[in-house]
Protein backbone atom coordinates (compact mmCIF):
# COMPACT_ATOMS: atom_id res chain seq x y z
CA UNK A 1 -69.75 10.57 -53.86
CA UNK A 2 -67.73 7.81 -53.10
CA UNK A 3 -66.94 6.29 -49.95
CA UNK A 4 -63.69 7.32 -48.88
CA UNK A 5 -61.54 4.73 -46.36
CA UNK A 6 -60.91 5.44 -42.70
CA UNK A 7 -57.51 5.62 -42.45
CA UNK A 8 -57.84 8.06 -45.37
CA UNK A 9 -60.51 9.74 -43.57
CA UNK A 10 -58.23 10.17 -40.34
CA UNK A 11 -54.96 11.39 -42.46
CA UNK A 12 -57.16 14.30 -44.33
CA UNK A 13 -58.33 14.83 -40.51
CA UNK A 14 -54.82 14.62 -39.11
CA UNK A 15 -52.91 16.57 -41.72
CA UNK A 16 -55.56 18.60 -43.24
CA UNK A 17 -57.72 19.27 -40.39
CA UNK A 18 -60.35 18.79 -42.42
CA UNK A 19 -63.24 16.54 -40.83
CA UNK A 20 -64.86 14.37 -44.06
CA UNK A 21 -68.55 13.23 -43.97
CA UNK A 22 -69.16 9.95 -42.77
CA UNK A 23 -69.68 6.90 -44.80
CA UNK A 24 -73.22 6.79 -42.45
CA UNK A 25 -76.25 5.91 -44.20
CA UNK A 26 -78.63 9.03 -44.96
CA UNK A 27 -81.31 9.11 -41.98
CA UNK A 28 -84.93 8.32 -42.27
CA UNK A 29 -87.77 8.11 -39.07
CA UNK A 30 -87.69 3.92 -39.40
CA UNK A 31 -86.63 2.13 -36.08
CA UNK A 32 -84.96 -0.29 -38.21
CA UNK A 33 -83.14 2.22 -39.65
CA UNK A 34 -82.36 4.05 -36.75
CA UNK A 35 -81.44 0.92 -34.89
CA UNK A 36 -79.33 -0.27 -37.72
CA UNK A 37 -77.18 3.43 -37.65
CA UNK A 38 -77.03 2.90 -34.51
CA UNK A 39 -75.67 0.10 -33.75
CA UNK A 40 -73.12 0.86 -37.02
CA UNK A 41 -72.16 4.37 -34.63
CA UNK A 42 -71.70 2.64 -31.74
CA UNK A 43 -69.30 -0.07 -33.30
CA UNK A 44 -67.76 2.94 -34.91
CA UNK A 45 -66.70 4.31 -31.91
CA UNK A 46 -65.84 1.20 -30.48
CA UNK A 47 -63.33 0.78 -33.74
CA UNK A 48 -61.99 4.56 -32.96
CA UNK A 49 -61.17 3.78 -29.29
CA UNK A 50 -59.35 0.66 -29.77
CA UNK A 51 -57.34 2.34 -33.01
CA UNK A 52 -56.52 5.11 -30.57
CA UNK A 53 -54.87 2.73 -27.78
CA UNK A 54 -53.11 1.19 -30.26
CA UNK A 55 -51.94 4.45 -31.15
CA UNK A 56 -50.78 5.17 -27.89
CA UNK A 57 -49.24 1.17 -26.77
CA UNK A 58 -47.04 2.10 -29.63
CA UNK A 59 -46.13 6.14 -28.83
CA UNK A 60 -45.14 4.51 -25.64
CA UNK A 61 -43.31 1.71 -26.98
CA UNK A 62 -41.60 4.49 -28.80
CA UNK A 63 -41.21 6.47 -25.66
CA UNK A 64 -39.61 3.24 -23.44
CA UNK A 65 -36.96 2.71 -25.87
CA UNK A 66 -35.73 6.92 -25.82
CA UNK A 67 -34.18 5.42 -22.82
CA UNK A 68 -35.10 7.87 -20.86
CA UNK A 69 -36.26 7.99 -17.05
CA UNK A 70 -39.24 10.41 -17.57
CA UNK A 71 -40.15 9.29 -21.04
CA UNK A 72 -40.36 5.72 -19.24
CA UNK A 73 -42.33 6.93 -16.54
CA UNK A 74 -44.75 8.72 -18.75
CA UNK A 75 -45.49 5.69 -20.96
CA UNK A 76 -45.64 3.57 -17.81
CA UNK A 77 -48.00 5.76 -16.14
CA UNK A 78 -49.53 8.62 -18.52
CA UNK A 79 -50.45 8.11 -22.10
CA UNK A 80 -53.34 6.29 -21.18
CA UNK A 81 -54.88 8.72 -19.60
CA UNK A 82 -55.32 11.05 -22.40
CA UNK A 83 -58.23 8.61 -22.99
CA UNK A 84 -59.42 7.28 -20.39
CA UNK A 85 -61.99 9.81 -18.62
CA UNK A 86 -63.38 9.96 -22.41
CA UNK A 87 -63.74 6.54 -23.31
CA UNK A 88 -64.65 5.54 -19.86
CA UNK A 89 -68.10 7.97 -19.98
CA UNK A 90 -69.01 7.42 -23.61
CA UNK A 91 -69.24 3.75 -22.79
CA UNK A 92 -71.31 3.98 -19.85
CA UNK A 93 -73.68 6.18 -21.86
CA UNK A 94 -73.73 4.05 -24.48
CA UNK A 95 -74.55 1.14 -22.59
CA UNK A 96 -77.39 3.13 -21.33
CA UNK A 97 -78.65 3.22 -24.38
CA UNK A 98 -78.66 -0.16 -25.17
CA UNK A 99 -78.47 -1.51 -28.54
CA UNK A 100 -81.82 -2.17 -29.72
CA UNK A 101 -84.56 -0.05 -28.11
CA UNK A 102 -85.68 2.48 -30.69
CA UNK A 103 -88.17 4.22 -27.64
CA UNK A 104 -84.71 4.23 -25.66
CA UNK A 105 -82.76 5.60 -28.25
CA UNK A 106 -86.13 8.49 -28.96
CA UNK A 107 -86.29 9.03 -25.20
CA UNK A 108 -82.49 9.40 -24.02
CA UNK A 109 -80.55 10.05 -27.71
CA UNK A 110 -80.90 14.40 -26.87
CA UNK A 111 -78.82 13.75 -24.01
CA UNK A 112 -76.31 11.31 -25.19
CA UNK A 113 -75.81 13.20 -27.88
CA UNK A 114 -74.69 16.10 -25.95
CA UNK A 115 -72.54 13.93 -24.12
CA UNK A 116 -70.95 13.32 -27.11
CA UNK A 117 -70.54 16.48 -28.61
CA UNK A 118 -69.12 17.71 -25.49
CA UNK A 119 -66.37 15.17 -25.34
CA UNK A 120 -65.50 16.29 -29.00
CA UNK A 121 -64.88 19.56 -28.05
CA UNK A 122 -62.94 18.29 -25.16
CA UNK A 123 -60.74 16.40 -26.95
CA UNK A 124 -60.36 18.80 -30.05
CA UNK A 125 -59.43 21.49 -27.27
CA UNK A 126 -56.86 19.38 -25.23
CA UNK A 127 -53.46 19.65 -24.74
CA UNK A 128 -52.16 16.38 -24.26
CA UNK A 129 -54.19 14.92 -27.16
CA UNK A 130 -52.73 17.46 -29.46
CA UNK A 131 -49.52 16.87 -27.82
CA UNK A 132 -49.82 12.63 -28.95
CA UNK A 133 -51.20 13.71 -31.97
CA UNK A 134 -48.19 15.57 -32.60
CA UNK A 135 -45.57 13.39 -31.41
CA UNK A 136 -41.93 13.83 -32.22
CA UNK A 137 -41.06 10.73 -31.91
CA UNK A 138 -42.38 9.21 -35.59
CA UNK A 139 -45.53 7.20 -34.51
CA UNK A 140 -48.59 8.11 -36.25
CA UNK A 141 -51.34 8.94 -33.53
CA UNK A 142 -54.84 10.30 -34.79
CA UNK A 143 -56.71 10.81 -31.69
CA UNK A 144 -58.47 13.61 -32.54
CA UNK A 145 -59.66 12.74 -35.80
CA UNK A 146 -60.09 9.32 -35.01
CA UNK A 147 -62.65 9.79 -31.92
CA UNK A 148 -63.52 13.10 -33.34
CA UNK A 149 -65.09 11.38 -36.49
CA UNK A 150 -66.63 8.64 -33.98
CA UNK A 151 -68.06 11.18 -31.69
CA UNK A 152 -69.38 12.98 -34.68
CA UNK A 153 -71.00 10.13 -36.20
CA UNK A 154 -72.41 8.65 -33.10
CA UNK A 155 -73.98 12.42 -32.01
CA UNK A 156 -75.70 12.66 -35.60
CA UNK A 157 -76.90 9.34 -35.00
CA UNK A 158 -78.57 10.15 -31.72
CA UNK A 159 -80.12 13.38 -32.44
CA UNK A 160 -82.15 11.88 -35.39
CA UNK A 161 -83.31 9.21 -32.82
CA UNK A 162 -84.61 11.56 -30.83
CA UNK A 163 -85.98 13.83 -33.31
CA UNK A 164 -87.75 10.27 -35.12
């Protein structure tokens, strides 16, 4: 199979609703290995979150110019927030976890990964995400595929470190 691109990965997401495997190497019981997945997982989400704000600086660029009082107010004050308890918690636990500690990553990657699944299905299931993600206003915003794919990644990631 070849690897597929992730802004290709987030349209086929986005339009499709179809979530593609990641690009992830295939996981083995090594610490190196481990450690090397993870570390790619936690960039990954790293990536996904700062794609996603720049998703959402530019829905509310588009929103300031509408001209509008509320649409002002809401960019001023709101889009950011469709994030922010996520990304907030996901980077606490992952600083947790540290970035080289296999025993860490054995000990505590159950629970992370948890955390992470759980925030998936909190953002799949949300209103205001789906409401970005479907924008009328002509600015392409992937949230859900885009931290749904990182989520994804980073929860397969930690449940074969704890099950190594």
């Amino acid at each position: 199979m070849t690897e597929i691109d992730e802004n290709k990965r987030i349209w086929v997401a986005r339009v499709l609703g179809v979530t593609l495997p990641s690009a992830a190497p295939p996981a083995t019981a090594e610490a190196g290995d481990i450690l090397t997945r993870w570390r790619a997982a936690r960039t990954g989400w790293q990536d996904a979150t700062d794609l996603v704000n720049e998703q959402l600086n530019a829905l509310a660029k588009a929103l300031r110019a509408a001209s509008d009082k509320d649409l002002a107010a809401i960019a001023d004050s709101g889009l950011m927030t469709v994030t922010g308890g996520f990304r907030t918690r996901m980077m606490a636990a992952l600083k947790d976890l540290g970035a080289d500690d296999a025993a860490k990553l054995r000990k505590d990657g159950g629970k992370a990964a948890g955390f992470a699944e759980k925030l998936k299905a909190q953002i799949e299931g949300d209103a205001k995400v789906a409401a970005c993600d479907a924008n009328p206003f002509g600015v392409a915003v992937a949230v859900r595929a885009t931290l749904g794919t990182a989520l994804a990644n980073l929860a397969a990631v930690l449940r074969d470190a704890a099950r190594a």
